[in-house]
PDB file of N, CA and C in Angstrom:
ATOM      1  N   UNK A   1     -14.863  85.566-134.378  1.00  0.00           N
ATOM      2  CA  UNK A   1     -15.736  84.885-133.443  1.00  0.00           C
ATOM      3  C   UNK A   1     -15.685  83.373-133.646  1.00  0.00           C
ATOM      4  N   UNK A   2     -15.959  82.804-135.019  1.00  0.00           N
ATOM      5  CA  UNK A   2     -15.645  81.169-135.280  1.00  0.00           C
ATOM      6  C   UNK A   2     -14.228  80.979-134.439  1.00  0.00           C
ATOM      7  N   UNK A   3     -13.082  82.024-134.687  1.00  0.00           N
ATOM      8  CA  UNK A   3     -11.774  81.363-133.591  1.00  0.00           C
ATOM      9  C   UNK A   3     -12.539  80.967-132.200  1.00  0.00           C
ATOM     10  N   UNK A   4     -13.186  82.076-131.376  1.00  0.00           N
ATOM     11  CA  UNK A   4     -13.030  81.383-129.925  1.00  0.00           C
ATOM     12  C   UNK A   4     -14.405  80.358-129.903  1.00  0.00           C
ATOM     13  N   UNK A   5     -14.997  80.149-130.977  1.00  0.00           N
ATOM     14  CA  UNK A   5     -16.359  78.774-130.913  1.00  0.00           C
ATOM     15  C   UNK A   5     -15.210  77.618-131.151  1.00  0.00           C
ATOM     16  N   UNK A   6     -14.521  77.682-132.162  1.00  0.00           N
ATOM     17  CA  UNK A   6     -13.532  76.559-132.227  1.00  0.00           C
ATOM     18  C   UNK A   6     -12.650  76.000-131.254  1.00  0.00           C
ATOM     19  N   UNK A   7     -12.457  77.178-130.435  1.00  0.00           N
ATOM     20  CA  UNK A   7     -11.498  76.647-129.440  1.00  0.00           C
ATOM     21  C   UNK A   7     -13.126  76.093-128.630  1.00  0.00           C
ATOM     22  N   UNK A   8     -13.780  77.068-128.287  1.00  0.00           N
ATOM     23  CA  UNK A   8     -14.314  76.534-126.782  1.00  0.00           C
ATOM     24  C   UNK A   8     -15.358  75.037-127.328  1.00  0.00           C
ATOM     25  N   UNK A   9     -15.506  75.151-128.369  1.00  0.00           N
ATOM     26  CA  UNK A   9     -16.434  73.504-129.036  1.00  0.00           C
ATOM     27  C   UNK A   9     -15.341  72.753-128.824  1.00  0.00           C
ATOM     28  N   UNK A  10     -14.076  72.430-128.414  1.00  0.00           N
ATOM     29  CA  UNK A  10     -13.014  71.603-127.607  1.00  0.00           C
ATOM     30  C   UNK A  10     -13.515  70.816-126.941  1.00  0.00           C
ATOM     31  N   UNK A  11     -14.327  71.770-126.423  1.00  0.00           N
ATOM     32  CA  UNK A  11     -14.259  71.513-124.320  1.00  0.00           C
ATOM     33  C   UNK A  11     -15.664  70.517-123.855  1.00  0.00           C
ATOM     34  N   UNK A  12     -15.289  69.668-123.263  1.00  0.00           N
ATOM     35  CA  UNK A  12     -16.588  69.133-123.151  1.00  0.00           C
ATOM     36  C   UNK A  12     -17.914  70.037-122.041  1.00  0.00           C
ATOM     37  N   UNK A  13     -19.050  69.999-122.853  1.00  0.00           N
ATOM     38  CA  UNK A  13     -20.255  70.616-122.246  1.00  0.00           C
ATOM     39  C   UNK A  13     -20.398  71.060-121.028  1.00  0.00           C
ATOM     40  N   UNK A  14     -20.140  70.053-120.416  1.00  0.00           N
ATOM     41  CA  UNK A  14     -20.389  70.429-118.641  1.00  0.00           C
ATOM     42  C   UNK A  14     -19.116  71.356-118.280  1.00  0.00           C
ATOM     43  N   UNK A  15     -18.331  71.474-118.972  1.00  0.00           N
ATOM     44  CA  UNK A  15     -17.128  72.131-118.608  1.00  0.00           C
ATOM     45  C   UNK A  15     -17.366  73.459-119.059  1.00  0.00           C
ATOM     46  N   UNK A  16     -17.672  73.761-120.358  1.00  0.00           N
ATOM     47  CA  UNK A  16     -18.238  75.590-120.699  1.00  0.00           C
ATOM     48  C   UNK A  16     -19.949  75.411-119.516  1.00  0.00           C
ATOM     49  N   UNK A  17     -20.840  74.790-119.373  1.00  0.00           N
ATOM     50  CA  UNK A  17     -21.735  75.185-118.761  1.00  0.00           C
ATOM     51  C   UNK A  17     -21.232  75.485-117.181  1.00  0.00           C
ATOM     52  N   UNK A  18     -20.119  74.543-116.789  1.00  0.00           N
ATOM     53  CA  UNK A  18     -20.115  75.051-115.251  1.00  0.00           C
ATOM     54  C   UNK A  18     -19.171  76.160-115.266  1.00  0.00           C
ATOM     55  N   UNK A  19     -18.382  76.737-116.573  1.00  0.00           N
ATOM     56  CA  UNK A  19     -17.570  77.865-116.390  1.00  0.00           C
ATOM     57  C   UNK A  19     -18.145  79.168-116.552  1.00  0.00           C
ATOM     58  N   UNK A  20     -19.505  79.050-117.493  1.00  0.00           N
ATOM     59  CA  UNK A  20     -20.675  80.161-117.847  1.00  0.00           C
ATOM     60  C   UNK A  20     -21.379  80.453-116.218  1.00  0.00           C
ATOM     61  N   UNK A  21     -21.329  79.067-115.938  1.00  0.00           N
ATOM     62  CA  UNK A  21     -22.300  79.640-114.701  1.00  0.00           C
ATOM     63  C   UNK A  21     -21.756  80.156-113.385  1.00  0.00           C
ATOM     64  N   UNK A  22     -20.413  79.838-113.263  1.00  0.00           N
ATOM     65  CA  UNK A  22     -19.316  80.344-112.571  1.00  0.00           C
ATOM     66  C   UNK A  22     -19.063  82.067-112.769  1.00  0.00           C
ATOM     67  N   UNK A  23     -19.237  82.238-114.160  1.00  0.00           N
ATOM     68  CA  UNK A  23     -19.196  83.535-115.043  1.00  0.00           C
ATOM     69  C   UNK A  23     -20.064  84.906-114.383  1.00  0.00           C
ATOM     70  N   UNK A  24     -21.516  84.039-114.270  1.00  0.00           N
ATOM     71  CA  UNK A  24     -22.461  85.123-113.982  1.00  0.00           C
ATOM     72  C   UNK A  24     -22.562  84.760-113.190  1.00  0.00           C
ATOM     73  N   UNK A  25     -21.926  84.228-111.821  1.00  0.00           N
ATOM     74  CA  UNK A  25     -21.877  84.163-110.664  1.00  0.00           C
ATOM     75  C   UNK A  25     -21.342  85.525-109.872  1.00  0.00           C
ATOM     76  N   UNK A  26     -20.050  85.371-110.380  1.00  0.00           N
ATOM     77  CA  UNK A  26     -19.286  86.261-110.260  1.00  0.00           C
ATOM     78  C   UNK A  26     -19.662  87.911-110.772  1.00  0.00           C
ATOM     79  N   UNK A  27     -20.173  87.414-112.021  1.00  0.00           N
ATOM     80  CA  UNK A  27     -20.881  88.808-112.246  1.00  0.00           C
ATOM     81  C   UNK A  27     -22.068  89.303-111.677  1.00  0.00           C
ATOM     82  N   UNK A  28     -22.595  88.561-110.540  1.00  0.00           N
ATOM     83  CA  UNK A  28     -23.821  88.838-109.607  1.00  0.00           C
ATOM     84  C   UNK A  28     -23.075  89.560-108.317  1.00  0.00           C
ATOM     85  N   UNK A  29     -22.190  88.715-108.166  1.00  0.00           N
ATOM     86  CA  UNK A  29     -21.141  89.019-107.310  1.00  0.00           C
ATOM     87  C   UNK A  29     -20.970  90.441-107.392  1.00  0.00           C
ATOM     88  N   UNK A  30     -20.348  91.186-108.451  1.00  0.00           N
ATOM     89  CA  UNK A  30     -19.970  92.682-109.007  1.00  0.00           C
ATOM     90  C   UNK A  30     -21.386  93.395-109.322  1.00  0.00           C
ATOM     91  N   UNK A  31     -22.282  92.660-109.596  1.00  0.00           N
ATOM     92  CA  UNK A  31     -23.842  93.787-109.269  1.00  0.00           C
ATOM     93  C   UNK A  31     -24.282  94.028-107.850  1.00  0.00           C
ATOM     94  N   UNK A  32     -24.020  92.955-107.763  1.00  0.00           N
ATOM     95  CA  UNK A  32     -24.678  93.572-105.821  1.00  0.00           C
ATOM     96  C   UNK A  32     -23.498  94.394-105.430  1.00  0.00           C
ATOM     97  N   UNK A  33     -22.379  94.008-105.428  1.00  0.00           N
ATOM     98  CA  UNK A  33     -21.231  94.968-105.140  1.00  0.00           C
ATOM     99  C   UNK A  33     -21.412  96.690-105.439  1.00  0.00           C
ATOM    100  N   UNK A  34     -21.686  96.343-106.870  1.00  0.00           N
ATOM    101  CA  UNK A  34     -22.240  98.136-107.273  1.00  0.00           C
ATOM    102  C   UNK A  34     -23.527  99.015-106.215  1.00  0.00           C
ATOM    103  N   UNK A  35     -24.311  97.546-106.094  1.00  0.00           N
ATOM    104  CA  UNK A  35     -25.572  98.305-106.038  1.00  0.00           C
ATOM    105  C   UNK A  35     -25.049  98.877-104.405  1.00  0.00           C
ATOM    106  N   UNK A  36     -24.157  98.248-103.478  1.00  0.00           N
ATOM    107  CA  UNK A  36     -23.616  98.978-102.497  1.00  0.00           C
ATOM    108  C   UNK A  36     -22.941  99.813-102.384  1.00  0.00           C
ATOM    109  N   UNK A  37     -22.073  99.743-103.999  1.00  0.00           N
ATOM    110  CA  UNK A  37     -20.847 101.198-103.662  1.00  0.00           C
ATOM    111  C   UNK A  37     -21.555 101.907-104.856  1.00  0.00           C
ATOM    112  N   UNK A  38     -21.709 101.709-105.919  1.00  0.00           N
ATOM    113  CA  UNK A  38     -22.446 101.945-107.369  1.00  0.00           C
ATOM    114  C   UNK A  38     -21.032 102.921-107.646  1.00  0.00           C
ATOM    115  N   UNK A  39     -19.909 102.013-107.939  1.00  0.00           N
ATOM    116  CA  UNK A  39     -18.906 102.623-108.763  1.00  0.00           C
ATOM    117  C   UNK A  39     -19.083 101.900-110.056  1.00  0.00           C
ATOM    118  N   UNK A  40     -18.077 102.899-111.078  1.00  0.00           N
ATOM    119  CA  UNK A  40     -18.269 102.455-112.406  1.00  0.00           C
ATOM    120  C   UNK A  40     -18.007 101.042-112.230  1.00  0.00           C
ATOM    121  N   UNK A  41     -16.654 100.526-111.851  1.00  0.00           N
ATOM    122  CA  UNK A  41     -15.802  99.396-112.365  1.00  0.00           C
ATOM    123  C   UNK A  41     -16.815  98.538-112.074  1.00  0.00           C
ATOM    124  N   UNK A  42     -17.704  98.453-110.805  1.00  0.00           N
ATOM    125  CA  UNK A  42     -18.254  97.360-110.520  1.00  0.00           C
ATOM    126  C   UNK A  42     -19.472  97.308-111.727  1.00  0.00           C
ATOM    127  N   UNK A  43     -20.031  98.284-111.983  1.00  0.00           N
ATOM    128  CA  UNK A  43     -20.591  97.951-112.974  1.00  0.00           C
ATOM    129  C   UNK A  43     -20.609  97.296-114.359  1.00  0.00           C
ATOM    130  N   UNK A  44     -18.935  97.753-114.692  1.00  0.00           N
ATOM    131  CA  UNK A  44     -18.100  96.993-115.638  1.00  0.00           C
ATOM    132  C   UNK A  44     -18.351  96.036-116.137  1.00  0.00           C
ATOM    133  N   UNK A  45     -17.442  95.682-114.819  1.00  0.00           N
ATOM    134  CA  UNK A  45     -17.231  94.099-114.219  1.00  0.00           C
ATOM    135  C   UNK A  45     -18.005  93.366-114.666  1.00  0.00           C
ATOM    136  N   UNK A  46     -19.122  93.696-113.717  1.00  0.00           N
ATOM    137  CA  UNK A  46     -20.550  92.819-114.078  1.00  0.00           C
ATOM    138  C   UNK A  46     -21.007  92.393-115.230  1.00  0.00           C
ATOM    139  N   UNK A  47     -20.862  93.584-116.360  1.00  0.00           N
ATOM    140  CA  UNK A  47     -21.556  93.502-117.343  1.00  0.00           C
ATOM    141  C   UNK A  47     -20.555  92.632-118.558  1.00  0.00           C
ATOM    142  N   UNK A  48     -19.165  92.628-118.101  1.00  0.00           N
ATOM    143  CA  UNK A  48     -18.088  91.282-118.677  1.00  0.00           C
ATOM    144  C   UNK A  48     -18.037  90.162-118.388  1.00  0.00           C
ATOM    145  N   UNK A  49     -18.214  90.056-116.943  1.00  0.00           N
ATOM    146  CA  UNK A  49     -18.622  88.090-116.403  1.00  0.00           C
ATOM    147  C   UNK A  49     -19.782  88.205-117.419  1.00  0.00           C
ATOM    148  N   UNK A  50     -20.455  88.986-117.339  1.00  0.00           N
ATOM    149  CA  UNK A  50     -22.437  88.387-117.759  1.00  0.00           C
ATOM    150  C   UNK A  50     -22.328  88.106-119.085  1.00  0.00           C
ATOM    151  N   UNK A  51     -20.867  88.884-120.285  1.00  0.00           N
ATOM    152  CA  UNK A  51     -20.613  88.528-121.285  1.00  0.00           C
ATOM    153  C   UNK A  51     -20.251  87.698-121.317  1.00  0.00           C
ATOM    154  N   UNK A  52     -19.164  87.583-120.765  1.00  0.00           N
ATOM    155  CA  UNK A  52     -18.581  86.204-120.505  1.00  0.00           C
ATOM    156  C   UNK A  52     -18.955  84.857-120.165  1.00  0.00           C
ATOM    157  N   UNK A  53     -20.214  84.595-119.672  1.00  0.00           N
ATOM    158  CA  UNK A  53     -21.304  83.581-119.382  1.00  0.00           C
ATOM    159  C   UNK A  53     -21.826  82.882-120.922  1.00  0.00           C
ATOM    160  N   UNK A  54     -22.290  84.091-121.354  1.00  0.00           N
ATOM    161  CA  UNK A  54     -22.598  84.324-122.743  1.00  0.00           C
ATOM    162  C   UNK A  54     -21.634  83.242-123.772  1.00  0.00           C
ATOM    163  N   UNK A  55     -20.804  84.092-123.781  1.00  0.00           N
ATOM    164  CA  UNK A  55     -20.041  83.375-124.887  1.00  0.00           C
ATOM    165  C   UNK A  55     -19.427  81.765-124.542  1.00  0.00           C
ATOM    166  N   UNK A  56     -19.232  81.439-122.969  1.00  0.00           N
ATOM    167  CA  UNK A  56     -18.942  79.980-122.837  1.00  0.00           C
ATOM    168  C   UNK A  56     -20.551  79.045-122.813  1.00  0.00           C
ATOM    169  N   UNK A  57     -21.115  79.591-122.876  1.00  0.00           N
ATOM    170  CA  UNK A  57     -22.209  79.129-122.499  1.00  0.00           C
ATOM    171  C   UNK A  57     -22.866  78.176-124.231  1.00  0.00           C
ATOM    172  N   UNK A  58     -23.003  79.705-124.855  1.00  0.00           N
ATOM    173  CA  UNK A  58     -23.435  79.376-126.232  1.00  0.00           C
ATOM    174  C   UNK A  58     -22.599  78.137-126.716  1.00  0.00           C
ATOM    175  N   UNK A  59     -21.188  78.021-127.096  1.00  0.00           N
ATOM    176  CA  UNK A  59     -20.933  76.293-127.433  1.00  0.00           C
ATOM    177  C   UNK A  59     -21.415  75.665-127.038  1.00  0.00           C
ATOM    178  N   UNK A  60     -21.732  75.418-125.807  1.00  0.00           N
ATOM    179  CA  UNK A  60     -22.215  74.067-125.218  1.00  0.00           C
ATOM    180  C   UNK A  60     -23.791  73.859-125.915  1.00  0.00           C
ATOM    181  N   UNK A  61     -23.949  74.667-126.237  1.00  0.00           N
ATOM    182  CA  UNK A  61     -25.353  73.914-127.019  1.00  0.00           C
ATOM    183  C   UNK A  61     -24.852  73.207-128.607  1.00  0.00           C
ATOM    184  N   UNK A  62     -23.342  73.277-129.042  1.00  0.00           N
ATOM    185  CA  UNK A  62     -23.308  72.577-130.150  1.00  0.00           C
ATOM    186  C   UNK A  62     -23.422  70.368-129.667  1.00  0.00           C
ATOM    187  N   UNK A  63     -23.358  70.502-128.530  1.00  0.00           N
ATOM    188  CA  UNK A  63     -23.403  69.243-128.238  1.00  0.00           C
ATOM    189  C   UNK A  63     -23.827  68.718-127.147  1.00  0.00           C
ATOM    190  N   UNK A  64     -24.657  69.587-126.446  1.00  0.00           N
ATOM    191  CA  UNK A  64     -25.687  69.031-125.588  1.00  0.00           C
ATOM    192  C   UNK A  64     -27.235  69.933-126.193  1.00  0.00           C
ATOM    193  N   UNK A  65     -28.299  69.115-125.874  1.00  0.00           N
ATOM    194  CA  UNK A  65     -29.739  70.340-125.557  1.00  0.00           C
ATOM    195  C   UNK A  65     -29.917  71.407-125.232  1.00  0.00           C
ATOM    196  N   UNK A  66     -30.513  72.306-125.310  1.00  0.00           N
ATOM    197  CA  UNK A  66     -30.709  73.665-124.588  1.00  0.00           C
ATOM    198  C   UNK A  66     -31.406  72.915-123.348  1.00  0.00           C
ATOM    199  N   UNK A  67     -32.669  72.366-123.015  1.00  0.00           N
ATOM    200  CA  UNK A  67     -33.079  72.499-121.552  1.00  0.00           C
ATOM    201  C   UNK A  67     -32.338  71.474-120.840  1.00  0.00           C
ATOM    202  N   UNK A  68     -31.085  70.864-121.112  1.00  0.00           N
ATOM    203  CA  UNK A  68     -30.538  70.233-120.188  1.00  0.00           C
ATOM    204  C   UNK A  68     -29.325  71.146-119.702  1.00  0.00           C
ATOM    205  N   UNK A  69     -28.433  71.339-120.851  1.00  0.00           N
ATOM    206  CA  UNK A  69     -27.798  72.867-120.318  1.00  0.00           C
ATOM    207  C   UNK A  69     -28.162  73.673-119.711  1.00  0.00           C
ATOM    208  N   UNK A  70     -29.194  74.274-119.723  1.00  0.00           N
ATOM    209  CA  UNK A  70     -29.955  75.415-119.132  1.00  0.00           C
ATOM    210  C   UNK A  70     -30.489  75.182-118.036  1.00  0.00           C
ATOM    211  N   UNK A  71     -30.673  73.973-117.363  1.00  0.00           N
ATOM    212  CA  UNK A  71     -31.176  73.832-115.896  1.00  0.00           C
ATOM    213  C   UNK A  71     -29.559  73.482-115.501  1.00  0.00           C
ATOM    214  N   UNK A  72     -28.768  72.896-115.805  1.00  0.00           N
ATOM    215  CA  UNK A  72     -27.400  72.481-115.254  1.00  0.00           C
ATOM    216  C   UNK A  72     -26.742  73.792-114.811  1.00  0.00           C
ATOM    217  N   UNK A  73     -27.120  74.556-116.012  1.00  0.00           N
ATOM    218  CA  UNK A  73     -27.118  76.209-115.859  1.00  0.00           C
ATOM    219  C   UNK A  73     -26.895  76.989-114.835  1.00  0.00           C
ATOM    220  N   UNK A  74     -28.105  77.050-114.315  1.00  0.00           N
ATOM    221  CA  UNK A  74     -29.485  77.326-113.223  1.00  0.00           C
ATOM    222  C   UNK A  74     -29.158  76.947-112.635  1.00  0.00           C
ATOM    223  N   UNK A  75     -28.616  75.457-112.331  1.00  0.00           N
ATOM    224  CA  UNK A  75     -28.257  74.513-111.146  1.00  0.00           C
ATOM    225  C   UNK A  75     -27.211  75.253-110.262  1.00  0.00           C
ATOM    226  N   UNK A  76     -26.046  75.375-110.870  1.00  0.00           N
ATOM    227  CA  UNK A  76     -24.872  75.250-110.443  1.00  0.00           C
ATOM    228  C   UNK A  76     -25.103  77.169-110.316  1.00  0.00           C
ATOM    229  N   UNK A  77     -25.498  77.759-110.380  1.00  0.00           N
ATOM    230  CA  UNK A  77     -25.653  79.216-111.024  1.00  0.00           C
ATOM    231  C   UNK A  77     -26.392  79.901-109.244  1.00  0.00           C
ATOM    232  N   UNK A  78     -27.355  78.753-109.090  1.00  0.00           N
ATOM    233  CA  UNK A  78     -28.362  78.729-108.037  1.00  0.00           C
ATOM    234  C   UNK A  78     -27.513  78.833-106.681  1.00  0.00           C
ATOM    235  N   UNK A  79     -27.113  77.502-106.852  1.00  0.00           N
ATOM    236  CA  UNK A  79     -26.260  77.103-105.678  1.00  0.00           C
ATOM    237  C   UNK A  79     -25.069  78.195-105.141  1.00  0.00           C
ATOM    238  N   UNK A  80     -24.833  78.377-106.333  1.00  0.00           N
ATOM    239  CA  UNK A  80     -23.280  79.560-106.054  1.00  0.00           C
ATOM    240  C   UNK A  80     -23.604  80.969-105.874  1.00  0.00           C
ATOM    241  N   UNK A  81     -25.021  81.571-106.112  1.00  0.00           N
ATOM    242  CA  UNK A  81     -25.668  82.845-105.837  1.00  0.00           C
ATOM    243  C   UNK A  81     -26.047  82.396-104.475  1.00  0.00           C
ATOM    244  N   UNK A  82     -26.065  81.588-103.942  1.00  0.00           N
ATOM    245  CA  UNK A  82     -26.635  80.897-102.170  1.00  0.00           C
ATOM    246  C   UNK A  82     -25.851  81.596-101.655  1.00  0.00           C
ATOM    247  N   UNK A  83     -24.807  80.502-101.980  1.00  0.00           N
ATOM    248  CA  UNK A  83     -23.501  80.881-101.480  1.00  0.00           C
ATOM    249  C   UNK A  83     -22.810  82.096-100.870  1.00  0.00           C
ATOM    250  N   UNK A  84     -23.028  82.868-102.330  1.00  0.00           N
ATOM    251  CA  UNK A  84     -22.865  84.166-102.292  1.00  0.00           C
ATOM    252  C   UNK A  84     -23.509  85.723-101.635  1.00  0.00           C
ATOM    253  N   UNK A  85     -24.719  84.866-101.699  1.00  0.00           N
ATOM    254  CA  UNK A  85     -25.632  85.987-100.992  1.00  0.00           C
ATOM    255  C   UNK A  85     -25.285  85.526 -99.062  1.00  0.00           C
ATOM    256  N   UNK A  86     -25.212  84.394 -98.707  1.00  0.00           N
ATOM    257  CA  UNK A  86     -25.746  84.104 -97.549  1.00  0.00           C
ATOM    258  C   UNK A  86     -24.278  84.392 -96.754  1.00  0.00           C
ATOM    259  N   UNK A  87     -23.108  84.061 -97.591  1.00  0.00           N
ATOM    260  CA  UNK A  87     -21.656  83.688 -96.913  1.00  0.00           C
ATOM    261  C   UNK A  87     -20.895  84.963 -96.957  1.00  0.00           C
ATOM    262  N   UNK A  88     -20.946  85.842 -97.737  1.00  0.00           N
ATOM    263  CA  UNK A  88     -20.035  86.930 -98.527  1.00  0.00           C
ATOM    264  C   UNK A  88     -20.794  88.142 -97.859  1.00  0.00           C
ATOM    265  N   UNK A  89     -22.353  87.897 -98.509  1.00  0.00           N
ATOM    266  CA  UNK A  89     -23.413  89.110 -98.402  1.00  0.00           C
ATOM    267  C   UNK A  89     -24.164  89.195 -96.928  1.00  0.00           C
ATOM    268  N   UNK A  90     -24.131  88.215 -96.531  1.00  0.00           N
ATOM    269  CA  UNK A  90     -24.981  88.256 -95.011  1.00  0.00           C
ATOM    270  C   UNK A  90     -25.903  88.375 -95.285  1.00  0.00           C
ATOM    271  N   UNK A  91     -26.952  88.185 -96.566  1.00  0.00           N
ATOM    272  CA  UNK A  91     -28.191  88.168 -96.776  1.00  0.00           C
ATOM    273  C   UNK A  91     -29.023  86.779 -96.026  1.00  0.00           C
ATOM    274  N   UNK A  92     -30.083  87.031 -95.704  1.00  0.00           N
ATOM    275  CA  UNK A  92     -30.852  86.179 -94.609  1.00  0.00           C
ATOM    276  C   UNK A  92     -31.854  85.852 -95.787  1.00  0.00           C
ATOM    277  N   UNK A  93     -32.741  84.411 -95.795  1.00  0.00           N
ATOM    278  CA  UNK A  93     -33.401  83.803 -96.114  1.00  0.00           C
ATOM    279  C   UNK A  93     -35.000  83.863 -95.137  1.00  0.00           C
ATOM    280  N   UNK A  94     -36.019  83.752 -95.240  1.00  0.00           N
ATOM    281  CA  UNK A  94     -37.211  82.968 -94.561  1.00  0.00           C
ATOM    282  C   UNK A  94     -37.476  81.867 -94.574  1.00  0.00           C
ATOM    283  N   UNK A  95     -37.862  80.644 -93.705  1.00  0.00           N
ATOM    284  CA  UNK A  95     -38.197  79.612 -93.725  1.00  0.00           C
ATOM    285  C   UNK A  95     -38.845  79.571 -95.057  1.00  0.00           C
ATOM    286  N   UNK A  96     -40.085  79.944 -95.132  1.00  0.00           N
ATOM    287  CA  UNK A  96     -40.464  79.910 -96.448  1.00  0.00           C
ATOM    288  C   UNK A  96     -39.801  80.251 -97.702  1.00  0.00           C
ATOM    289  N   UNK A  97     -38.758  80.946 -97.938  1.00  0.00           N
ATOM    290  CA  UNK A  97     -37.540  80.797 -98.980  1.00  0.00           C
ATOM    291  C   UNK A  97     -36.817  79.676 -99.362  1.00  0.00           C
ATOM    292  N   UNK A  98     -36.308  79.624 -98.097  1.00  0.00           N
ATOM    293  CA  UNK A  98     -35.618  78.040 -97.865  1.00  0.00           C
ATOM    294  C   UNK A  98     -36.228  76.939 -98.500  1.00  0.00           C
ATOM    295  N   UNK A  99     -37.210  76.618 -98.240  1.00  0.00           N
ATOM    296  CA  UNK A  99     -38.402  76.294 -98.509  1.00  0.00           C
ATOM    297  C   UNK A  99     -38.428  75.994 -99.891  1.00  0.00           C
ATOM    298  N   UNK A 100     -38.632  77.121-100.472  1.00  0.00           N
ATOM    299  CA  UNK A 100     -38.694  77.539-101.981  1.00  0.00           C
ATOM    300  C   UNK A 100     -37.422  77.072-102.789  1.00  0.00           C
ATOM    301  N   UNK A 101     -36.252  77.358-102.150  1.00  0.00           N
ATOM    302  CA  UNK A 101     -35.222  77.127-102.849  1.00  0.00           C
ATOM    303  C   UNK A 101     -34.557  75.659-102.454  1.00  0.00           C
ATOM    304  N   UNK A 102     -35.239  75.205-102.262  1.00  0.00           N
ATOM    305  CA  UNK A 102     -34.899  73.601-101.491  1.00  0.00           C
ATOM    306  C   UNK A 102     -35.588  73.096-102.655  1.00  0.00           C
ATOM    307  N   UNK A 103     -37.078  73.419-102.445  1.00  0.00           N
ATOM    308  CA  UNK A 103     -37.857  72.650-103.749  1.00  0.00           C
ATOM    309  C   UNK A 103     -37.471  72.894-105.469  1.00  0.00           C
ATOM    310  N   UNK A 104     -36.745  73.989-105.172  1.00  0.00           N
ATOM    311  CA  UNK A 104     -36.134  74.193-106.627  1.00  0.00           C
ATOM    312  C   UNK A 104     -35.137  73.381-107.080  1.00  0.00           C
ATOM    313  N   UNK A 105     -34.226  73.364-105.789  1.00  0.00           N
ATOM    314  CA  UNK A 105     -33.137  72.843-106.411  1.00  0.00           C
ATOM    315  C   UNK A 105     -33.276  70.841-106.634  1.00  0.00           C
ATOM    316  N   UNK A 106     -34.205  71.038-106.045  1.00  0.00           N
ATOM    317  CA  UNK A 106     -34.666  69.466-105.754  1.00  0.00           C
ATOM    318  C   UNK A 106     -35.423  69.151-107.293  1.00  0.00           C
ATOM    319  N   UNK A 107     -36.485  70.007-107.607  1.00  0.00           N
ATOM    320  CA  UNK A 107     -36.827  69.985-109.132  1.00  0.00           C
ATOM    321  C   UNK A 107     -35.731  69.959-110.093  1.00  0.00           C
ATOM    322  N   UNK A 108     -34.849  71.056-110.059  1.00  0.00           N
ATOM    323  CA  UNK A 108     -34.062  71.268-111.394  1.00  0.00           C
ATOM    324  C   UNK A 108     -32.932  69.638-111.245  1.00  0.00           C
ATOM    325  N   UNK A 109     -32.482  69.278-110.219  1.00  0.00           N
ATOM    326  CA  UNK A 109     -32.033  67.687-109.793  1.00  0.00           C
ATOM    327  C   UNK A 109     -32.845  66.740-110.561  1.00  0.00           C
ATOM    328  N   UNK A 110     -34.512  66.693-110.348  1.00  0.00           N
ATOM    329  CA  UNK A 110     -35.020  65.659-110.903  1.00  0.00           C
ATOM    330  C   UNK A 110     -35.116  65.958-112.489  1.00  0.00           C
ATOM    331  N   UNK A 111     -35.291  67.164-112.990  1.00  0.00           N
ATOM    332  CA  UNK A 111     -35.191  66.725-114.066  1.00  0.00           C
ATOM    333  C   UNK A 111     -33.849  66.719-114.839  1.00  0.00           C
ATOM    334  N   UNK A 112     -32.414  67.037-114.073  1.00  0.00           N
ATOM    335  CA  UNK A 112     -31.272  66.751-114.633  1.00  0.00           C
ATOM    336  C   UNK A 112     -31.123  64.724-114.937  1.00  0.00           C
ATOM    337  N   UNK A 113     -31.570  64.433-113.261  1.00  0.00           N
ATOM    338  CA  UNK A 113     -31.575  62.681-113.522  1.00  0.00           C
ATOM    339  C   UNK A 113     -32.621  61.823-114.045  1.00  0.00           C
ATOM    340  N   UNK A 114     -33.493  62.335-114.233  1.00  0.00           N
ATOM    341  CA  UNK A 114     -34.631  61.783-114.305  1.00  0.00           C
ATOM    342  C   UNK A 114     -34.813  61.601-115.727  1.00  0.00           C
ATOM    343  N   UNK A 115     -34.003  60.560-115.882  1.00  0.00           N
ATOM    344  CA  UNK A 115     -34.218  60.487-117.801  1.00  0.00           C
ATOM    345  C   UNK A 115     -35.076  58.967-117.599  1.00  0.00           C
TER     346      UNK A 115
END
């Protein structure tokens, strides 16, 4: 396990946090997938991106914060489950969602810049 911390403590921060969150993107991607077909693989799947999040994720706290990682996290994690649900999934929103997820992403923004 120290081999792949060594390699991935390489990489600069934002680079394992936007690849973790890319990770369990994708592995949201393969849960909703299941929950429509509920075959094994998709279940797999899922449960290896979500590892896989995991393990790029954890370096990046050797050299950034946890709550700045962790909303950058969230950030990019947020945006790409949008994505995914609205473009891929045809899932529909409510004004009042929108709403909700406007003000979120607008929060987790202020406190990424807001030093």
């Amino acid at each position: 396990m120290n081999f792949i911390i060594s390699i991935l403590s390489k990489l600069p921060a934002i680079v394992l946090v936007s690849l973790a969150a890319v990770s369990v993107i994708i592995g949201d991607f393969f849960a909703k997938y299941w929950s429509l077909n509920q075959k094994n693989i998709f279940y797999i799947l899922t449960l290896i991106f979500y590892l896989g999040s995991g393990v790029l994720y954890v370096p990046s706290l050797l050299k950034e914060g946890l709550v700045i990682t962790s909303i950058i996290w969230v950030l990019i994690s947020t945006i790409g489950l949008l994505l995914v649900g609205i473009v891929i999934f045809k899932e529909q929103l409510s004004f009042i969602q929108v709403i909700g997820v406007t003000l979120g992403i607008i929060a987790l923004l202020i406190l990424i810049f807001g030093e």
